[in-house]
Protein backbone atom coordinates (compact mmCIF):
# COMPACT_ATOMS: atom_id res chain seq x y z
CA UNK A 1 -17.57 -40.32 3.95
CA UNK A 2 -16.11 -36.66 3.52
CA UNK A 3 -14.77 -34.79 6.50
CA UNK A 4 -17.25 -31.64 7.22
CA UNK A 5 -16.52 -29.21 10.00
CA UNK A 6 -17.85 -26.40 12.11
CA UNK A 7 -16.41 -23.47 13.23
CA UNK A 8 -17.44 -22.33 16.50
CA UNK A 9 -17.42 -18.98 17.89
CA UNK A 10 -17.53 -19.39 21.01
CA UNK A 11 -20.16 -17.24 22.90
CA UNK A 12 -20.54 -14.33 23.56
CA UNK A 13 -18.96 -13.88 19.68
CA UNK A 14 -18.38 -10.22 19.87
CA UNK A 15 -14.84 -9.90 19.12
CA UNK A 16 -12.79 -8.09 17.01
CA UNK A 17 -10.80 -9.19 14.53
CA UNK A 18 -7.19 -8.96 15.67
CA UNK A 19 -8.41 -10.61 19.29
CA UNK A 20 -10.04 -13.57 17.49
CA UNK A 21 -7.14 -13.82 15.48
CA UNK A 22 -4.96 -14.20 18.41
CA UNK A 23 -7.56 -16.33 20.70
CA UNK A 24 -8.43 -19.11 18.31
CA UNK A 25 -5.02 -20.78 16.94
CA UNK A 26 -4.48 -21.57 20.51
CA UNK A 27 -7.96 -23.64 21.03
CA UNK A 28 -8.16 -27.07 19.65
CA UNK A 29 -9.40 -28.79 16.53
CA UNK A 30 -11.22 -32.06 17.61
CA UNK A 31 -11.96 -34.32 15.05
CA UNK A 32 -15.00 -37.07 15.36
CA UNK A 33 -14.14 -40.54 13.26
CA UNK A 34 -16.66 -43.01 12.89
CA UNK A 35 -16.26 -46.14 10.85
CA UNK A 36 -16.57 -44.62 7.55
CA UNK A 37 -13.25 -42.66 8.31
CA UNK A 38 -11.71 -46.43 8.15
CA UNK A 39 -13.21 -47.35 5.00
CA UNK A 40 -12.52 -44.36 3.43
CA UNK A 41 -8.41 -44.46 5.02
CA UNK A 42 -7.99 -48.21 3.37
CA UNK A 43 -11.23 -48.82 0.67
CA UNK A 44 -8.97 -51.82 -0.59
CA UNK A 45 -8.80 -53.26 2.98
CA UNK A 46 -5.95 -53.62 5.50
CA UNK A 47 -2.20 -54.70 4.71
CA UNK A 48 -3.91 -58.35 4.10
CA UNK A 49 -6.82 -57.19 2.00
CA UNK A 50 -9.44 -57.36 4.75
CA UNK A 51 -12.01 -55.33 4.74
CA UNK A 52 -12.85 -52.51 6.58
CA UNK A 53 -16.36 -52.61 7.60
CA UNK A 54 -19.70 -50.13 8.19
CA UNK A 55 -22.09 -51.11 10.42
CA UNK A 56 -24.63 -52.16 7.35
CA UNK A 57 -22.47 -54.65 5.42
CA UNK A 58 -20.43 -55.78 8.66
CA UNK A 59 -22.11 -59.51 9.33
CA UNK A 60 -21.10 -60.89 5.46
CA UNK A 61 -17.79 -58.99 5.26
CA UNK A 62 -16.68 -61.06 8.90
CA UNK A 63 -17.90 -64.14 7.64
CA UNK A 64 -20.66 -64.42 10.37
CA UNK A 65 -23.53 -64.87 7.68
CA UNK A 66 -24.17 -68.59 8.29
CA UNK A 67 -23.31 -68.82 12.18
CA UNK A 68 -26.74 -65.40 12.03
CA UNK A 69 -28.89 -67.70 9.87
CA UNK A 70 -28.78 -71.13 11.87
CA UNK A 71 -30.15 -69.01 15.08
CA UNK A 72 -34.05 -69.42 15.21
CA UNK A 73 -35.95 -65.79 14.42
CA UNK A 74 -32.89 -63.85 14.08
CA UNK A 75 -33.36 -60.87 11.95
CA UNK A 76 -32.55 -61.21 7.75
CA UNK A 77 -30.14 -58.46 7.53
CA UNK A 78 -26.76 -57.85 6.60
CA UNK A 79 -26.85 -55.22 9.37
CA UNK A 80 -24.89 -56.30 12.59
CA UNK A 81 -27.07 -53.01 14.68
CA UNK A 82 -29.65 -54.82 14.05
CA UNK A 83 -28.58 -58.05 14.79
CA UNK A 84 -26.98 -58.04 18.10
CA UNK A 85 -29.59 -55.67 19.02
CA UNK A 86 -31.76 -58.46 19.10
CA UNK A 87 -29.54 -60.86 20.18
CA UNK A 88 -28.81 -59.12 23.46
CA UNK A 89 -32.60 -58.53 24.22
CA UNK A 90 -33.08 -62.47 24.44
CA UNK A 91 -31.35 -64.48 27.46
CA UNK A 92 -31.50 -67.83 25.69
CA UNK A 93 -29.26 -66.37 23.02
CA UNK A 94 -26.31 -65.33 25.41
CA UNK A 95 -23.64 -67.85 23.96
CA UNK A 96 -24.96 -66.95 20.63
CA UNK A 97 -24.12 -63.22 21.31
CA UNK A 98 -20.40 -64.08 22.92
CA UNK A 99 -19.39 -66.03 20.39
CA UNK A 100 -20.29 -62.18 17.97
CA UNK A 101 -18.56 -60.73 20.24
CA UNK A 102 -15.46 -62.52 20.06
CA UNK A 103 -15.57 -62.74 16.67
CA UNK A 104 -15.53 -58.87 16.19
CA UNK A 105 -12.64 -58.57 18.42
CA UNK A 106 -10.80 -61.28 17.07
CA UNK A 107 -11.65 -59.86 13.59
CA UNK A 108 -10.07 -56.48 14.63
CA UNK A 109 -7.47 -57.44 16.64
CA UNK A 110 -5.82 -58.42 12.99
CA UNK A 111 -6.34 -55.25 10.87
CA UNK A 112 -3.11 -53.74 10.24
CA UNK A 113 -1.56 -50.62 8.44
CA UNK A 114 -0.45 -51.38 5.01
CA UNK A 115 3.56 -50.17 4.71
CA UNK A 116 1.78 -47.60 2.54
CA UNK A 117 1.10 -43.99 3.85
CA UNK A 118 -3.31 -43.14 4.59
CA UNK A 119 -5.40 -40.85 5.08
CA UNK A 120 -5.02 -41.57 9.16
CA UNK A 121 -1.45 -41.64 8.94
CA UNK A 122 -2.01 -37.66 7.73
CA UNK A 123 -4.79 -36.74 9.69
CA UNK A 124 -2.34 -37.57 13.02
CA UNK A 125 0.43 -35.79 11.48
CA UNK A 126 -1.81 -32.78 10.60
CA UNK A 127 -2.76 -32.08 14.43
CA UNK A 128 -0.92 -31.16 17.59
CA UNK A 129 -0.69 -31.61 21.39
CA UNK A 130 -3.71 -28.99 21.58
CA UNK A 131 -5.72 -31.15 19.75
CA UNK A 132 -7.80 -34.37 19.51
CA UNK A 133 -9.11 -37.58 17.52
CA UNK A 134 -12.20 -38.86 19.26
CA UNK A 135 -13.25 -42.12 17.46
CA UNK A 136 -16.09 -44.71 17.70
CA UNK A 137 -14.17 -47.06 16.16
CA UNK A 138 -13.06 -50.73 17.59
CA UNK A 139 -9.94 -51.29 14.67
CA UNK A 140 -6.86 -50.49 16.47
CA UNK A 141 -5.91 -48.00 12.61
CA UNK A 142 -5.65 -45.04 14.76
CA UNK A 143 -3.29 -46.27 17.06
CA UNK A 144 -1.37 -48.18 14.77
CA UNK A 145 -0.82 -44.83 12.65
CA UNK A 146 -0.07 -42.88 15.75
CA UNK A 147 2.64 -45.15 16.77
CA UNK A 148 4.46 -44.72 13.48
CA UNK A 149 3.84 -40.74 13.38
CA UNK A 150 5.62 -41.13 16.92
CA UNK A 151 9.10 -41.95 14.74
CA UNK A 152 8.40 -38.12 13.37
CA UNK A 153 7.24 -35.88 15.99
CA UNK A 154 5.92 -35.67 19.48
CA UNK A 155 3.64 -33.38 18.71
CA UNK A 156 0.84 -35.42 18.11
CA UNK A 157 -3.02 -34.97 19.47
CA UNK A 158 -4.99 -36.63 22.03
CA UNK A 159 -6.87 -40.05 21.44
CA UNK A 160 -9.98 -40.52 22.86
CA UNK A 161 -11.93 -43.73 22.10
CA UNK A 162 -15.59 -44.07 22.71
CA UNK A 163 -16.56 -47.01 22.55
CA UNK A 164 -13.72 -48.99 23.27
CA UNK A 165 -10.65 -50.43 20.69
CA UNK A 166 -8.63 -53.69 20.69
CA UNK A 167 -5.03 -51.98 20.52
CA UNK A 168 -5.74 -49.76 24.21
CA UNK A 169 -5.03 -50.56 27.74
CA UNK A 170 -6.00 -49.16 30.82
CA UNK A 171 -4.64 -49.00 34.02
CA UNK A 172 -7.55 -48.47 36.80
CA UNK A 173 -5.26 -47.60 39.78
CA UNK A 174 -4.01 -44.77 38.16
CA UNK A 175 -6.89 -44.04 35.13
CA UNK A 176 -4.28 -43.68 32.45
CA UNK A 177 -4.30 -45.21 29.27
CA UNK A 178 -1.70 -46.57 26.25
CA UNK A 179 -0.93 -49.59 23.82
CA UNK A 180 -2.49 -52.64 25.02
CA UNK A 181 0.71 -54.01 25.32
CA UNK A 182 2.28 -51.66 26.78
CA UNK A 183 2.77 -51.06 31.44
CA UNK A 184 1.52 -47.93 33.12
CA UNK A 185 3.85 -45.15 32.68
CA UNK A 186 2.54 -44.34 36.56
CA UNK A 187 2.91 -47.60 38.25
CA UNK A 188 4.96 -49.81 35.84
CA UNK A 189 1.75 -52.89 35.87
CA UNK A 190 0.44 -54.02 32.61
CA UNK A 191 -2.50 -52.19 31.47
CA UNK A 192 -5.77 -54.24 31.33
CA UNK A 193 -7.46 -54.40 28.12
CA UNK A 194 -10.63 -52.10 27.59
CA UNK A 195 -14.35 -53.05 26.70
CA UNK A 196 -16.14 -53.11 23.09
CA UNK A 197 -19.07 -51.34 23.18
CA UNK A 198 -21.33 -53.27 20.93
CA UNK A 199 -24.45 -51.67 18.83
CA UNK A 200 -27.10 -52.35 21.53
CA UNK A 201 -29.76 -49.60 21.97
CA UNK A 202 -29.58 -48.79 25.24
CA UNK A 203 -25.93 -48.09 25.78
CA UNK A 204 -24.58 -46.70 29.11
CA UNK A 205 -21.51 -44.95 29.14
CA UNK A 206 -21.12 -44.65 33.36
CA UNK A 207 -21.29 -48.69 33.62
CA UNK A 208 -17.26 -48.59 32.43
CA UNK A 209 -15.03 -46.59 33.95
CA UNK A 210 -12.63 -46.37 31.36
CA UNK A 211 -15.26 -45.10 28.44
CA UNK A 212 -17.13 -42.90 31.21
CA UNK A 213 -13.70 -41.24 31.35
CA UNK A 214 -13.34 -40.71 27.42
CA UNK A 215 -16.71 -39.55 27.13
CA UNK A 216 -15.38 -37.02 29.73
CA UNK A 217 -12.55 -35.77 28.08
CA UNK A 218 -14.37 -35.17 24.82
CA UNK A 219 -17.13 -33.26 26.14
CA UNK A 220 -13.91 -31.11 27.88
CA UNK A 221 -12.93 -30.56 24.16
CA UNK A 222 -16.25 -29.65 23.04
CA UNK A 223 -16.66 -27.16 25.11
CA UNK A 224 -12.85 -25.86 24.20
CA UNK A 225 -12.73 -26.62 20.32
CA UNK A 226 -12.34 -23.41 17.72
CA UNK A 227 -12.88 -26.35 14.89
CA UNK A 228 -14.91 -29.63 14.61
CA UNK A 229 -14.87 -32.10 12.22
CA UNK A 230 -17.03 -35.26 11.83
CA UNK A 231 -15.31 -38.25 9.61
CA UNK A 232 -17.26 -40.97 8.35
CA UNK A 233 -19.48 -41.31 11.67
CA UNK A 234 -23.65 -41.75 10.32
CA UNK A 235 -24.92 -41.11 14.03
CA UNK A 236 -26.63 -44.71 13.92
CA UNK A 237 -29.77 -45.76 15.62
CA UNK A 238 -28.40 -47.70 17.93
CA UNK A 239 -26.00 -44.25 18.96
CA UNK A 240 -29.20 -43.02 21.00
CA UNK A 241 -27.57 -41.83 24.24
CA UNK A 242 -24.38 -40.88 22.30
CA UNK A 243 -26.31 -38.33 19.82
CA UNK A 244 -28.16 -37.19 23.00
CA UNK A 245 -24.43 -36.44 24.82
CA UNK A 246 -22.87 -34.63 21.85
CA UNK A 247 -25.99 -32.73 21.22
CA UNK A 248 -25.86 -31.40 24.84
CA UNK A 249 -22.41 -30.51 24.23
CA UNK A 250 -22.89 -28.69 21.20
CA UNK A 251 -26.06 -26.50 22.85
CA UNK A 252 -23.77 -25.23 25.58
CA UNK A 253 -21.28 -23.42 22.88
């Protein structure tokens, strides 16, 4: 689960020294989190002990083991990829797969900070208004430290979230985004609530607005960023058509 990052000079790279020096301070550092990053933030769980997580050990650690087991043919894994993969290939299992679904939000809709300072609480505090935390993660850990760096400084990144998270809302009218609970800071409604993006295989990221947006503003960083760093994220099978977007990002630098 340790950070690595890339440096990228941007092409062409012939540049002197004193010109780079003054060029690349100003360009952002993005940083990728997947959910090792979450793991790795709280490895003794959340405020209440709860676990944090990965994709492989995710079906015991909600308590879903049982529910898997009693469908007919479902797959003998720990591994929920694999598992709701299947499900949502099979019609007859649709209330099977909701009642996953709800339990992952549910699940995550109750992880909380402990009092304690983390790893994410630092990792907000570290960036600035040039930069940006793009994270595949549904836990709402990101946010939660963000709104208590917000009692520091205002000089905090962007957050982008890929495939969704329980603590964001959206407003559609005017495509901005906040705390779930929070109104538009446009148009004073409440913001809607955004969409999981569960580990299916064929994912597409233009069916929502909202994440077609996020996937939008990342690859706008990409293509801006003097540093990248990847945190905890394994690039999983079921991350087809989101391996296939970064990698097209990264050949254009």
């Amino acid at each position: 689960n340790r950070p690595f990052s890339i440096l990228y000079l941007q092409k062409p790279v012939i540049m002197d020294i004193e010109k780079m020096i003054e060029i690349y301070p100003q360009r952002p550092h993005l940083v990728i989190l997947g959910a090792g990053a979450s793991k790795d933030a709280m490895p003794n769980g959340d405020a209440d002990g709860k676990p944090l997580p990965v994709m492989s050990e995710f079906i015991s650690k909600l308590g879903l083991t049982d529910y898997i087991r009693r469908i007919p043919g479902v797959p003998n894994t720990d591994n929920i990829e694999d598992v709701y993969s299947w499900l949502a290939d099979k019609e007859q299992f649709a209330e099977e797969r909701f009642v996953v679904e709800n339990e992952i939000r549910e699940y995550f809709s109750n992880i909380t900070l402990p009092d304690t300072l983390t790893k994410y609480d630092l990792l907000v505090l570290s960036l600035r208004k040039k930069d940006c935390i793009a994270t595949f993660n549904w836990d709402g850990l990101l946010v939660q430290a963000y709104r208590r760096m917000q009692k520091i400084t205002t000089d905090l990144p962007q957050l982008v979230f890929l495939h969704g998270n329980v603590e964001v809302g959206y407003c559609p009218e005017c495509k901005t985004y906040g705390y779930w609970f929070a109104k538009c800071h446009k148009c004073r409604k409440p913001l809607q609530g955004v969409p999981l993006l569960y580990p299916v295989k064929n994912k597409n990221y233009q069916n929502d607005e909202f994440i077609s947006e996020q996937w939008e503003i990342l690859d706008d960083f990409i293509s801006r960023a003097a540093l990248i760093t990847i945190y905890g994220y394994s690039a999983p099978k079921t991350d087809v058509e989101a391996i296939d977007i970064l990698k097209k990002a990264f050949a254009r630098l």
